[in-house]
Structure formats: structure tokens, C-alpha cells
Protein backbone atom coordinates (compact mmCIF):
# COMPACT_ATOMS: atom_id res chain seq x y z
CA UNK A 1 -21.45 41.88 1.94
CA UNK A 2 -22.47 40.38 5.27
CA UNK A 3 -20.17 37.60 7.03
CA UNK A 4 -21.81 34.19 5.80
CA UNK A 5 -21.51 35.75 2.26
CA UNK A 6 -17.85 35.83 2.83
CA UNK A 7 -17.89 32.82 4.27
CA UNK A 8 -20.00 31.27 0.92
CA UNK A 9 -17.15 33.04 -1.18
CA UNK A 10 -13.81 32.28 0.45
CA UNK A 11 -14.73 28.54 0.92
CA UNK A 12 -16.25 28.49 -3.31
CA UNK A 13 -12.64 30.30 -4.24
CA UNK A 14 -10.76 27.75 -1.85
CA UNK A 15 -12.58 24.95 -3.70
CA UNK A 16 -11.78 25.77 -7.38
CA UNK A 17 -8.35 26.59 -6.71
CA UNK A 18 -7.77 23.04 -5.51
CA UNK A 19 -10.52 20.83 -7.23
CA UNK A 20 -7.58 19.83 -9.90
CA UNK A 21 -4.56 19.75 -7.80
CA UNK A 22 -5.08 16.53 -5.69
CA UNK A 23 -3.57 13.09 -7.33
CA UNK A 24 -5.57 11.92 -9.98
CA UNK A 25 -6.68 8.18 -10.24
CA UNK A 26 -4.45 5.36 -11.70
CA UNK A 27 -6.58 2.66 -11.46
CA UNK A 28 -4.18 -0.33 -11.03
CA UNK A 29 -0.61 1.19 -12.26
CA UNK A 30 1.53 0.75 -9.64
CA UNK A 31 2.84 4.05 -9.32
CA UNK A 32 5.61 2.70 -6.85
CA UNK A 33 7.15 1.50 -10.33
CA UNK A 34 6.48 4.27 -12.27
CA UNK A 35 8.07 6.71 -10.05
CA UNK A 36 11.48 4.61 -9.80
CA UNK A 37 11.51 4.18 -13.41
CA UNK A 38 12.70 7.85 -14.54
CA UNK A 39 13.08 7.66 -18.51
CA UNK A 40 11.97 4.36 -18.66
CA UNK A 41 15.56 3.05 -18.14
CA UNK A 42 14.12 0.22 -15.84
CA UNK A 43 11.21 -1.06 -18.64
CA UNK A 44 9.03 -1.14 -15.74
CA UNK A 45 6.83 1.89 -16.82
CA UNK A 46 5.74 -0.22 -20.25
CA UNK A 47 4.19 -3.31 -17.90
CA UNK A 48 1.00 -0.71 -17.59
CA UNK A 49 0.22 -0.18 -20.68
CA UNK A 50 -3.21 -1.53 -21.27
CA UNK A 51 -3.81 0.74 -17.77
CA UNK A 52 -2.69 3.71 -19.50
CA UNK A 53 -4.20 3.52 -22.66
CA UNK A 54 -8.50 2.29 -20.38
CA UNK A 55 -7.32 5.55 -18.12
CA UNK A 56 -5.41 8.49 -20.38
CA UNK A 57 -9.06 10.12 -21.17
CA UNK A 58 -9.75 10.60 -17.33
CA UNK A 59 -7.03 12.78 -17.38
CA UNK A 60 -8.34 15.65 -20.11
CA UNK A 61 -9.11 18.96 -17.87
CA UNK A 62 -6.39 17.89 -14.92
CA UNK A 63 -3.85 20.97 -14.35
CA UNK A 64 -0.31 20.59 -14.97
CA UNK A 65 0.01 20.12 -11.23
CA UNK A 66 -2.30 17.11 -10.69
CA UNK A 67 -0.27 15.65 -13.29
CA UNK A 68 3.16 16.52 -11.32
CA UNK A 69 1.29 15.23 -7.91
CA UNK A 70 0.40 11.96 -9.58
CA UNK A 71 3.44 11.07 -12.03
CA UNK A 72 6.05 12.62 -10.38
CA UNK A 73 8.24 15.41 -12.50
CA UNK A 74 7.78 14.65 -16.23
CA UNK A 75 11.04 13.18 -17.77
CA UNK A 76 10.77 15.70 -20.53
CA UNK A 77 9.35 18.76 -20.77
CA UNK A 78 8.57 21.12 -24.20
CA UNK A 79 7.24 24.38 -24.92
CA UNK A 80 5.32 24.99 -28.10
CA UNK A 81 5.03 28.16 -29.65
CA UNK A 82 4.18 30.12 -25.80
CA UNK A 83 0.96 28.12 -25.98
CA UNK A 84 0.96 24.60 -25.43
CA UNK A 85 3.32 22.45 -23.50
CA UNK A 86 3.88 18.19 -23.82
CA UNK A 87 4.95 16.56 -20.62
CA UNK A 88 6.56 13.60 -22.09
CA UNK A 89 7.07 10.10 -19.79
CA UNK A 90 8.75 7.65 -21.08
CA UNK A 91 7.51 4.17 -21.16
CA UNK A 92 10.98 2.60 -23.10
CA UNK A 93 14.52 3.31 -22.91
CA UNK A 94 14.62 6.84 -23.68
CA UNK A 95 18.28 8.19 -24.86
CA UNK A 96 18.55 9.66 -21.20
CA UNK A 97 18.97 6.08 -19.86
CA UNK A 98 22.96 5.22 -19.28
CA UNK A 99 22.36 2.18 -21.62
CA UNK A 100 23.56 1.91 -25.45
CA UNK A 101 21.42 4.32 -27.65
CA UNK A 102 18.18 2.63 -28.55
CA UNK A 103 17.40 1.68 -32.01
CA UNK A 104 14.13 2.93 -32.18
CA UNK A 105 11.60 5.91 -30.63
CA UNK A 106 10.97 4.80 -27.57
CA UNK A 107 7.36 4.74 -26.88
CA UNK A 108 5.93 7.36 -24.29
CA UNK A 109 2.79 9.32 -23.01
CA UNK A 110 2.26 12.62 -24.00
CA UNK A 111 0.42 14.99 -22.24
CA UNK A 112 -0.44 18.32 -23.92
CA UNK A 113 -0.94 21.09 -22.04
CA UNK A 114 -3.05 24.41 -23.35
CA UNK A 115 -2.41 27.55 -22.43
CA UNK A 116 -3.87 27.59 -18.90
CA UNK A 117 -1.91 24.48 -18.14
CA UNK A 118 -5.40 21.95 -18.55
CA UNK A 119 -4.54 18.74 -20.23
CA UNK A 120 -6.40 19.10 -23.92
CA UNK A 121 -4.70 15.66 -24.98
CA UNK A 122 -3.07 12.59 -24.29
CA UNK A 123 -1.61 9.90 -26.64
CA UNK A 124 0.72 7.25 -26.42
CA UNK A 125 3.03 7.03 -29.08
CA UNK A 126 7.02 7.09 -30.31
CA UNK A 127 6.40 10.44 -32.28
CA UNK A 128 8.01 13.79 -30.94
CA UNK A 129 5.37 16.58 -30.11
């Protein structure tokens, strides 16, 4: 293999391995909030909502590190059957939060992982994965 075929090669590799791993666009949440609001003990995280729910498809195919680099460590974290994984984010008082236990589910994002750690789904919801 001569040099500018090495070249080609190391720069393609160095590409794919971080296409996926830069922060991914939020459109107009204001992340400053989000990041501050761990569990969704402040109720600032459910002011984006509408946000969420125009932008959760642009996130299918992210890794589970653009997701880390954009919303910060999840607030919960599960592993399903050494396949899939949900990073949960709470949008509501979850039962973290120092205040009374809340009445209901609290509402939250969902990201669902596959086994190479792509983002195959999102949903918002107040249902456990």
C-alpha cells in the first residue's frame, strides 16, 4: 500500500470513529436547564417538551456517547437482557428527587440502545422500559 493510500485510510477510519460522537442538535432546549435539572427535581426539564417530542427522531442512529456528550450522564440507566439498554431522563419529579414521593410515573425520555450502543428508539412516556 503506497503512502497516500494510508493516508486515504487512516483519515476514512478517523472519520467513522467520530462521525457520532460530537453533540447532537437540540434545536431550542436550553440545555443549560436540562443539565442542572438531574431527575427532574427542578421541573425545568418538562418546559421543552414540544422540543423534545419535533426533535427525538433526529436522534435514531446517535451512539450512546453522543447522547452522554449532549444530555449529560443519563439519570437512569438499564440493561435488558445483554442486548439493549434505556437511558432514562427524567422530565418530572422522579423518586430520586429529595421531595415527598410523587403520586404518579413521572414522565421521561427513553432512549433505547441496541446492541452496538445506536439509538433504535426514543419515546416519551411514564412507562418503565
Amino acid at each position: 500500500m503506497n503512502k497516500f493510500s494510508r493516508i486515504i485510510l487512516f483519515l476514512l477510519t478517523l472519520t467513522l470513529a467520530f462521525s457520532c460522537r460530537f453533540k447532537k442538535d437540540t434545536g431550542s432546549i436550553d440545555m443549560d436547564n436540562w443539565l442542572s435539572d438531574r431527575n427532574g427535581c427542578k421541573g425545568l426539564r418538562i418546559k421543552d417538551l414540544k422540543e423534545i417530542e419535533r426533535l427525538k427522531n433526529s436522534f435514531l442512529g446517535a451512539d450512546n456517547q453522543a447522547l452522554i456528550v449532549t444530555f449529560g450522564r443519563p439519570d437512569r440507566v438499564d440493561l435488558i437482557d445483554k442486548s439493549q439498554t434505556y437511558f432514562t431522563y427524567f422530565l418530572e419529579p422522579s423518586i430520586r428527587c429529595d421531595e415527598a414521593e410523587p403520586k404518579k410515573e413521572p414522565l421521561r425520555v427513553l432512549f433505547r440502545l441496541n446492541s452496538i450502543e445506536r439509538v433504535s428508539e426514543v419515546n416519551i412516556t411514564t412507562q418503565n422500559p
